[in-house]
N, C-alpha and C. Protein backbone atom coordinates (compact mmCIF):
# COMPACT_ATOMS: atom_id res chain seq x y z
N UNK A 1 -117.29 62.74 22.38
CA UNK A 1 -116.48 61.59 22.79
C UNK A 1 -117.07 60.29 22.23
N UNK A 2 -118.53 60.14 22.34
CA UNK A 2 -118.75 59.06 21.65
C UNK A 2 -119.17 58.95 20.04
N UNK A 3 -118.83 60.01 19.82
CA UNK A 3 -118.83 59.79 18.05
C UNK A 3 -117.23 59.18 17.79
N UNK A 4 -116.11 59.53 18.51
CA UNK A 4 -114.80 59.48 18.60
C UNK A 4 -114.80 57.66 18.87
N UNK A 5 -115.40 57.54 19.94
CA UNK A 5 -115.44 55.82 20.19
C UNK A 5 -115.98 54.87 18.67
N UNK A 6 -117.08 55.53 18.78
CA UNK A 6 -118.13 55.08 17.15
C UNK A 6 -117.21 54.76 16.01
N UNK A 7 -116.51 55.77 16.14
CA UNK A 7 -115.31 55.60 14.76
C UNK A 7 -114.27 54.52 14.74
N UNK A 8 -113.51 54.66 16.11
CA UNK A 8 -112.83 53.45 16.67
C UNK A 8 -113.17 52.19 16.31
N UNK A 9 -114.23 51.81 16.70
CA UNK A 9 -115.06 50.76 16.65
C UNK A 9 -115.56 50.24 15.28
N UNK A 10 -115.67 50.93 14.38
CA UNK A 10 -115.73 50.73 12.67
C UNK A 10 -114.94 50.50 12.27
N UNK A 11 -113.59 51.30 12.81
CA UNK A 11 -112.13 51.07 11.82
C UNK A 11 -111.76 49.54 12.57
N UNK A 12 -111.56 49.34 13.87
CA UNK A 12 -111.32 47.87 14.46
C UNK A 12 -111.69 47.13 13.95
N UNK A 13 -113.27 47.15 13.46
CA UNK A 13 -114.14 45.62 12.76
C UNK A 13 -114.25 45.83 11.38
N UNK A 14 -113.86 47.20 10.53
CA UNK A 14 -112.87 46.58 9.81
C UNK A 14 -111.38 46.40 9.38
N UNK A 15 -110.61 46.58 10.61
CA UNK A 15 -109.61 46.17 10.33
C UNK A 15 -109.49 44.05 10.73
N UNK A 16 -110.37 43.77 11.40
CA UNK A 16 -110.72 42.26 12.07
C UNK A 16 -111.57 42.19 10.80
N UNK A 17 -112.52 42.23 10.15
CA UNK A 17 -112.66 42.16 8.76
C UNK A 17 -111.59 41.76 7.42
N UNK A 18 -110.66 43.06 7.75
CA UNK A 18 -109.98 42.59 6.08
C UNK A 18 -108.90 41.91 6.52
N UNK A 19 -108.08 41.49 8.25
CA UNK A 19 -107.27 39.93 8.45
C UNK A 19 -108.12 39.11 8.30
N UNK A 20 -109.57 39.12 8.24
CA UNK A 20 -109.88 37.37 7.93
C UNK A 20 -109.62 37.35 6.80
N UNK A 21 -110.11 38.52 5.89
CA UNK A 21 -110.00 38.47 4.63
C UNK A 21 -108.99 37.65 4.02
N UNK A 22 -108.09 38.61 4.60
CA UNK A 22 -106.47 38.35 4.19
C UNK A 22 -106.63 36.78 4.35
N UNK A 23 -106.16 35.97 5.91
CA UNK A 23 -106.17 34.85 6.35
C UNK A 23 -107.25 33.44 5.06
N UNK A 24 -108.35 34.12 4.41
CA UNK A 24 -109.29 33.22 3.78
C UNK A 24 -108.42 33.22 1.98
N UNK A 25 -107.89 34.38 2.09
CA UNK A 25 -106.95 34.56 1.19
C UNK A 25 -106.39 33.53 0.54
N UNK A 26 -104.85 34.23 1.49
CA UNK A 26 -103.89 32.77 1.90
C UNK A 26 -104.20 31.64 2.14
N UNK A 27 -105.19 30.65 2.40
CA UNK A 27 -105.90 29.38 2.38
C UNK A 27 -105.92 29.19 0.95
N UNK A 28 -106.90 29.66 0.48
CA UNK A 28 -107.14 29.70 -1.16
C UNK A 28 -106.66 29.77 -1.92
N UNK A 29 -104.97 30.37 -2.21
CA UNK A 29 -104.12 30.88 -2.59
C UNK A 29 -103.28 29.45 -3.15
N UNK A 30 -103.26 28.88 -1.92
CA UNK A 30 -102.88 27.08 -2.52
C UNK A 30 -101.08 27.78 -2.27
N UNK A 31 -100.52 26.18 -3.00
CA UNK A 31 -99.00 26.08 -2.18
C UNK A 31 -97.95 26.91 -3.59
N UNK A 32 -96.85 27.65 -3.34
CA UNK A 32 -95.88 27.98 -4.11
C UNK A 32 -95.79 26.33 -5.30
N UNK A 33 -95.28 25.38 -5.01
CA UNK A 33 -95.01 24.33 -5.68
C UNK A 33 -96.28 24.03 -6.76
N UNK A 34 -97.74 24.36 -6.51
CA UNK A 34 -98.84 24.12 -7.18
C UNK A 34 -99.09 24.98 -8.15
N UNK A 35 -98.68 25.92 -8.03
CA UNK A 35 -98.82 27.53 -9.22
C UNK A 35 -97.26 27.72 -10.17
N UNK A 36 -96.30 27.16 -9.04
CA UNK A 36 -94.49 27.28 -9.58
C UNK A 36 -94.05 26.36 -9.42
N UNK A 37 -94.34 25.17 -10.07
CA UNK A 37 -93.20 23.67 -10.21
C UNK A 37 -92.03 24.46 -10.14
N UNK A 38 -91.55 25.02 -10.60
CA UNK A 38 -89.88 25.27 -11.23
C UNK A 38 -89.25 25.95 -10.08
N UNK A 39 -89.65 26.50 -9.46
CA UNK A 39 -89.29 27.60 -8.34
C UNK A 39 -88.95 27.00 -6.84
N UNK A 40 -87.76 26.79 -6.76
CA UNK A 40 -87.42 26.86 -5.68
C UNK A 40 -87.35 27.82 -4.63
N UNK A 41 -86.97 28.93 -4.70
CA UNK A 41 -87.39 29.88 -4.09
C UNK A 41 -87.42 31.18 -4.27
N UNK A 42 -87.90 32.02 -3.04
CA UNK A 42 -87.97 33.46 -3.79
C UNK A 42 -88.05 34.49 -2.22
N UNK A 43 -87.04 35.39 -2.61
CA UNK A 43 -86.24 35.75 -1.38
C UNK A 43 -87.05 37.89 -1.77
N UNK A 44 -87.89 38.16 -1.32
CA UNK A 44 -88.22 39.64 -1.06
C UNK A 44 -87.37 40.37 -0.10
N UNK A 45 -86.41 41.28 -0.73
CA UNK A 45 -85.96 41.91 0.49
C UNK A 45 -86.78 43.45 0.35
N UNK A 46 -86.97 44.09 1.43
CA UNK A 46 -87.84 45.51 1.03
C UNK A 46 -87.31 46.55 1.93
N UNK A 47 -87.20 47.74 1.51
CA UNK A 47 -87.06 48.61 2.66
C UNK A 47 -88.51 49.52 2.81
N UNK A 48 -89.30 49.45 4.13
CA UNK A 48 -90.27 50.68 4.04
C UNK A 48 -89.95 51.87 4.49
N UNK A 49 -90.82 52.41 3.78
CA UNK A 49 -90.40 54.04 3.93
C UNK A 49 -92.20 54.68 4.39
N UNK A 50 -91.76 55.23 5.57
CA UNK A 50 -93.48 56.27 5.85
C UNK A 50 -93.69 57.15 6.63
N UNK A 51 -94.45 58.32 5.58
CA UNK A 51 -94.06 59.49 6.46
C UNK A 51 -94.35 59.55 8.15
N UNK A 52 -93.50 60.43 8.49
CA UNK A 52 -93.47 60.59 9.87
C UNK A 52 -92.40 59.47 10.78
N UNK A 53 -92.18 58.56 10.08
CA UNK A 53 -90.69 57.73 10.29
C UNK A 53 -89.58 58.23 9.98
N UNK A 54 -88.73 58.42 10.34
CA UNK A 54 -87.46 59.08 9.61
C UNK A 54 -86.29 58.28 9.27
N UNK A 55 -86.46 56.96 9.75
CA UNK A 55 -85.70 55.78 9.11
C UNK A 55 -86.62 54.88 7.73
N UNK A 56 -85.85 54.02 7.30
CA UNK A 56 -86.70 53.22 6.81
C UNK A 56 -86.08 51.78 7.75
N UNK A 57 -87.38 51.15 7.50
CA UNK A 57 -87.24 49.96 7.95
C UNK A 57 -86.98 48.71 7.23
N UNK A 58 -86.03 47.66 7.31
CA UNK A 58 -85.68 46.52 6.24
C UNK A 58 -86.59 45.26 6.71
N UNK A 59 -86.91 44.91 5.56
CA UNK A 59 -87.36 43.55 5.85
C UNK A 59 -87.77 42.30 4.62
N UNK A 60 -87.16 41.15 5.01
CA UNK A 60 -87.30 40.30 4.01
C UNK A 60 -88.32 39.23 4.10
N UNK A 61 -88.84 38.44 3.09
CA UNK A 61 -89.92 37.87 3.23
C UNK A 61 -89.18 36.39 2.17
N UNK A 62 -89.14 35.43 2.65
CA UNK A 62 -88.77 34.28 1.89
C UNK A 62 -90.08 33.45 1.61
N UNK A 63 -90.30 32.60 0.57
CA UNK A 63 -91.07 31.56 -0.13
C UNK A 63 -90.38 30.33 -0.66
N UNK A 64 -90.83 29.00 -0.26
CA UNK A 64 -90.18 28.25 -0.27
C UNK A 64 -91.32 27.32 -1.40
N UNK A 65 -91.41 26.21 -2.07
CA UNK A 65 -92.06 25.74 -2.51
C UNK A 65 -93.45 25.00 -1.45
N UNK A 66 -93.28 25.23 -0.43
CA UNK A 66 -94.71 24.76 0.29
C UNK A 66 -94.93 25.85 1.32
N UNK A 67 -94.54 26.97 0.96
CA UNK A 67 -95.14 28.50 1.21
C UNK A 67 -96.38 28.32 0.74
N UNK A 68 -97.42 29.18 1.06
CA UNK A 68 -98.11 29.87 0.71
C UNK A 68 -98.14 30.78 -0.53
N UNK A 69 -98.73 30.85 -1.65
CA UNK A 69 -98.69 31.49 -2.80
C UNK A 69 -99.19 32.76 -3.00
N UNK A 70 -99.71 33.18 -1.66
CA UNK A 70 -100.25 34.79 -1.37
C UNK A 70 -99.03 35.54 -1.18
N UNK A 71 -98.97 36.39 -2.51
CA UNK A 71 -97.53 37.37 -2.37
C UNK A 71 -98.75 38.92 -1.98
N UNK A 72 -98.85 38.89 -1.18
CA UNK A 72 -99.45 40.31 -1.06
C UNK A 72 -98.54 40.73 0.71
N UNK A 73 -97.83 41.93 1.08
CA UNK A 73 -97.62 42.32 2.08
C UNK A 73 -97.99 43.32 2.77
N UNK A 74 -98.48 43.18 4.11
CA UNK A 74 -98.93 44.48 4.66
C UNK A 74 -98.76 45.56 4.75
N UNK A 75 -99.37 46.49 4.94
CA UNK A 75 -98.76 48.19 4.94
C UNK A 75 -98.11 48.25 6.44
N UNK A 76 -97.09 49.11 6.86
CA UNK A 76 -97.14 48.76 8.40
C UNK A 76 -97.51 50.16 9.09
N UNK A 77 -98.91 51.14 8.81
CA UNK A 77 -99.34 51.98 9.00
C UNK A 77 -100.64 51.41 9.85
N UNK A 78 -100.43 51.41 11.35
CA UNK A 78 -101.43 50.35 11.58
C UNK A 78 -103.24 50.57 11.74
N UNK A 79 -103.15 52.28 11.07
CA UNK A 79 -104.76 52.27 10.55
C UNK A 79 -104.93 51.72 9.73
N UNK A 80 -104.16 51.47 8.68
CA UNK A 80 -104.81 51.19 6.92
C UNK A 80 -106.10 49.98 7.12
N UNK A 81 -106.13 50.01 6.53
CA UNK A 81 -107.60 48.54 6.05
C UNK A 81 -107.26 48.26 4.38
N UNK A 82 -107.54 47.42 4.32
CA UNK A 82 -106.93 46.55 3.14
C UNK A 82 -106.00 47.35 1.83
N UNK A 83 -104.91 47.48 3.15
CA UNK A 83 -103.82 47.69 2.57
C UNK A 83 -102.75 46.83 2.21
N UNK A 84 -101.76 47.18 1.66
CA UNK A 84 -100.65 46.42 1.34
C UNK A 84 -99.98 46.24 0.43
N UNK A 85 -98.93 45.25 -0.40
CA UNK A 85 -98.06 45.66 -1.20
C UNK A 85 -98.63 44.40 -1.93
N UNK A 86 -99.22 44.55 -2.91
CA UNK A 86 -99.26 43.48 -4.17
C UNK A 86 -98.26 42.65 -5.29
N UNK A 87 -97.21 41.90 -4.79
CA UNK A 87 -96.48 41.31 -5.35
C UNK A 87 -96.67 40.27 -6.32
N UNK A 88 -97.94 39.97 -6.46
CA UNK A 88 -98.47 38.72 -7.48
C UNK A 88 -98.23 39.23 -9.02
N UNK A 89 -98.55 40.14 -9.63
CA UNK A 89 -97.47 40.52 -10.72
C UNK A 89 -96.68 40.23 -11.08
N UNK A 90 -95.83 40.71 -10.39
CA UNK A 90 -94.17 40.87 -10.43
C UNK A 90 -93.60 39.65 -10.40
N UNK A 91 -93.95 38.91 -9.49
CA UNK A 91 -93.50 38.22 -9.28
C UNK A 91 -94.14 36.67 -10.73
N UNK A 92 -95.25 37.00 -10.77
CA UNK A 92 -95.68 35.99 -11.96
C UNK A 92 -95.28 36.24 -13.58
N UNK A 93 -95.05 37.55 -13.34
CA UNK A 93 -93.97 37.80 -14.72
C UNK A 93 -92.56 37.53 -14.72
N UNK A 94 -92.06 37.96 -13.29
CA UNK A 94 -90.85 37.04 -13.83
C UNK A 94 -91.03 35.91 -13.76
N UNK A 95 -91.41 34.78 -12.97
CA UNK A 95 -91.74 33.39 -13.53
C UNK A 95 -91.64 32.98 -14.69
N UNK A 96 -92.68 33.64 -15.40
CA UNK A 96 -92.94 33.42 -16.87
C UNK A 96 -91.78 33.85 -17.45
N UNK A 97 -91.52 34.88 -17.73
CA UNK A 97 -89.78 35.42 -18.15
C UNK A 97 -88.75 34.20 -17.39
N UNK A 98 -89.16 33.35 -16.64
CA UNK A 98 -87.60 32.64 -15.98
C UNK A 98 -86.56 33.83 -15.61
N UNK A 99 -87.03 35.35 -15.08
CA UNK A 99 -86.58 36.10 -14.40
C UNK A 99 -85.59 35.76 -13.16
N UNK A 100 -83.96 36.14 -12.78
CA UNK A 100 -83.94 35.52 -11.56
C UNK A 100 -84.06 36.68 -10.55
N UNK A 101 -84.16 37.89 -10.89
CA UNK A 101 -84.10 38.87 -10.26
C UNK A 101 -84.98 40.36 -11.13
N UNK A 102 -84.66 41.10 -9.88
CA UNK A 102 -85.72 42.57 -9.82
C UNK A 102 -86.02 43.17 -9.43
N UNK A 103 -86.11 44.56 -9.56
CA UNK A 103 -86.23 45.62 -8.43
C UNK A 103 -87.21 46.37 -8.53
N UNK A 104 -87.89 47.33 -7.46
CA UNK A 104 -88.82 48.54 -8.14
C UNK A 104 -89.37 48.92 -6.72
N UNK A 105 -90.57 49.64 -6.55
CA UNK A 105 -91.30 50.30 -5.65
C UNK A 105 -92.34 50.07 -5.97
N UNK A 106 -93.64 49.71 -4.69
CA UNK A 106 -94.76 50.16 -4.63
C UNK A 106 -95.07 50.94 -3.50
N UNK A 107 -96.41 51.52 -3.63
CA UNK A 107 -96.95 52.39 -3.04
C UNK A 107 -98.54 51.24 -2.05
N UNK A 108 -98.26 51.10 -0.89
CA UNK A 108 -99.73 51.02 -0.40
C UNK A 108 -100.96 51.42 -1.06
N UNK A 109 -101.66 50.51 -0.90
CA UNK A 109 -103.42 50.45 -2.16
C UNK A 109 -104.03 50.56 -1.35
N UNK A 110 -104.06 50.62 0.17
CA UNK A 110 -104.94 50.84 1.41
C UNK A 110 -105.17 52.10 1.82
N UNK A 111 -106.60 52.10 2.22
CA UNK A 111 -107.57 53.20 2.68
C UNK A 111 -107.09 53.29 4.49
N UNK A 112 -107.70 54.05 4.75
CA UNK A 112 -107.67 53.85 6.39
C UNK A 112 -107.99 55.86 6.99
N UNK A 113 -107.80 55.55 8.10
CA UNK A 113 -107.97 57.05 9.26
C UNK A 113 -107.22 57.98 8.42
N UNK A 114 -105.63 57.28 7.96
CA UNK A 114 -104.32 58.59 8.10
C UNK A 114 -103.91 57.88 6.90
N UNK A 115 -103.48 59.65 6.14
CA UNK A 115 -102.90 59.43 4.91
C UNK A 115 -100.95 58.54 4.83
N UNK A 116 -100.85 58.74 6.18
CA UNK A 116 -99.33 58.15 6.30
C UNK A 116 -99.23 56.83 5.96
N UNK A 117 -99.58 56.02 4.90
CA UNK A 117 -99.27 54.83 4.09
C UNK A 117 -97.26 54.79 3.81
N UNK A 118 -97.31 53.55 3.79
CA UNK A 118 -95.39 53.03 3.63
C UNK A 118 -95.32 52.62 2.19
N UNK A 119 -94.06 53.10 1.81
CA UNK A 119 -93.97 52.71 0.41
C UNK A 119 -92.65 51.63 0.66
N UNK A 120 -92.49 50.63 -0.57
CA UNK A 120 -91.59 50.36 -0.49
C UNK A 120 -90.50 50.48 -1.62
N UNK A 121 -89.74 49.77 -1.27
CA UNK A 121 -88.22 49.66 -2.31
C UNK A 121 -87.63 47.95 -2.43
N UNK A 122 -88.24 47.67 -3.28
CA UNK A 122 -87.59 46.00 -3.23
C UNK A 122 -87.02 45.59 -4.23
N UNK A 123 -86.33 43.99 -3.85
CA UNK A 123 -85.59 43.55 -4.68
C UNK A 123 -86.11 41.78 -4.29
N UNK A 124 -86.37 41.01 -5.54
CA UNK A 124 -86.83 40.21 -5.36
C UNK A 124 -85.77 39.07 -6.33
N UNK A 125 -85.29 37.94 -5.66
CA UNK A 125 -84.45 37.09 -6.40
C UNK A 125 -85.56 35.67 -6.44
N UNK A 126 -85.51 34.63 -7.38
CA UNK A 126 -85.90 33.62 -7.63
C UNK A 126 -84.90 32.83 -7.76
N UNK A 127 -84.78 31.69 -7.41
CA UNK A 127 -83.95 30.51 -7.87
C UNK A 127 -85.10 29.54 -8.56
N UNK A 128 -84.35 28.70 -9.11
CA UNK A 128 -85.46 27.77 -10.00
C UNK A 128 -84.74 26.62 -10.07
N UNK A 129 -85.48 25.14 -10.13
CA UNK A 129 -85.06 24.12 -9.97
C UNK A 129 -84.45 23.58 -10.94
């Protein structure tokens, strides 16, 4: 039982570990308008998908020019540890392309207890000023 607690207690501090992470991140990350003059906005819609769910779940994520410039989204598998969906790519190539739209899948990059990580399915639109 207390090797069972022991474990608990590692995965908690670091899961309180990689949100500061995250949180020191996003600080640093600086504003949408400072990295994307041109960009007015940018609309993520996603569906997750993870095993042992038998729906998927929708969800959209908007950026406005005094957003935050951290495109990274969480896994919603709530063992993982620095998991999540890395959108800084994608999203900085289409920029550069003056892309207004785009679709595709990723897969969770996070470790954790359980292999049940969420994938997603998104579609990402930009408007530009």
């Amino acid at each position: 039982m207390e090797g069972a607690l022991s474990f608990w207690r590692i995965m908690n501090n670091r899961k309180n570990a990689a949100r500061t992470e995250r949180l020191q991140q996003r600080v640093q990350a600086g504003f949408v308008s400072a990295h994307f003059p041109e960009v007015k906005s940018i609309v993520i819609s996603m569906m997750y998908n993870q095993s042992g769910i038998a729906k998927s779940l929708p969800r959209t994520v908007n950026f406005s020019p005094d957003s935050s410039a951290f495109f990274r989204i969480d896994c919603l598998n709530k063992d993982c540890v620095d998991g999540g969906f890395d959108l800084s790519q994608v999203l900085s190539s289409m920029i550069r392309n003056r892309r207004e739209a785009a679709k595709g899948q990723l897969s969770c990059e996070g470790n954790g207890a359980s292999a049940d990580h969420s994938d997603i399915v998104y579609k990402v639109a930009i408007k530009y000023a």
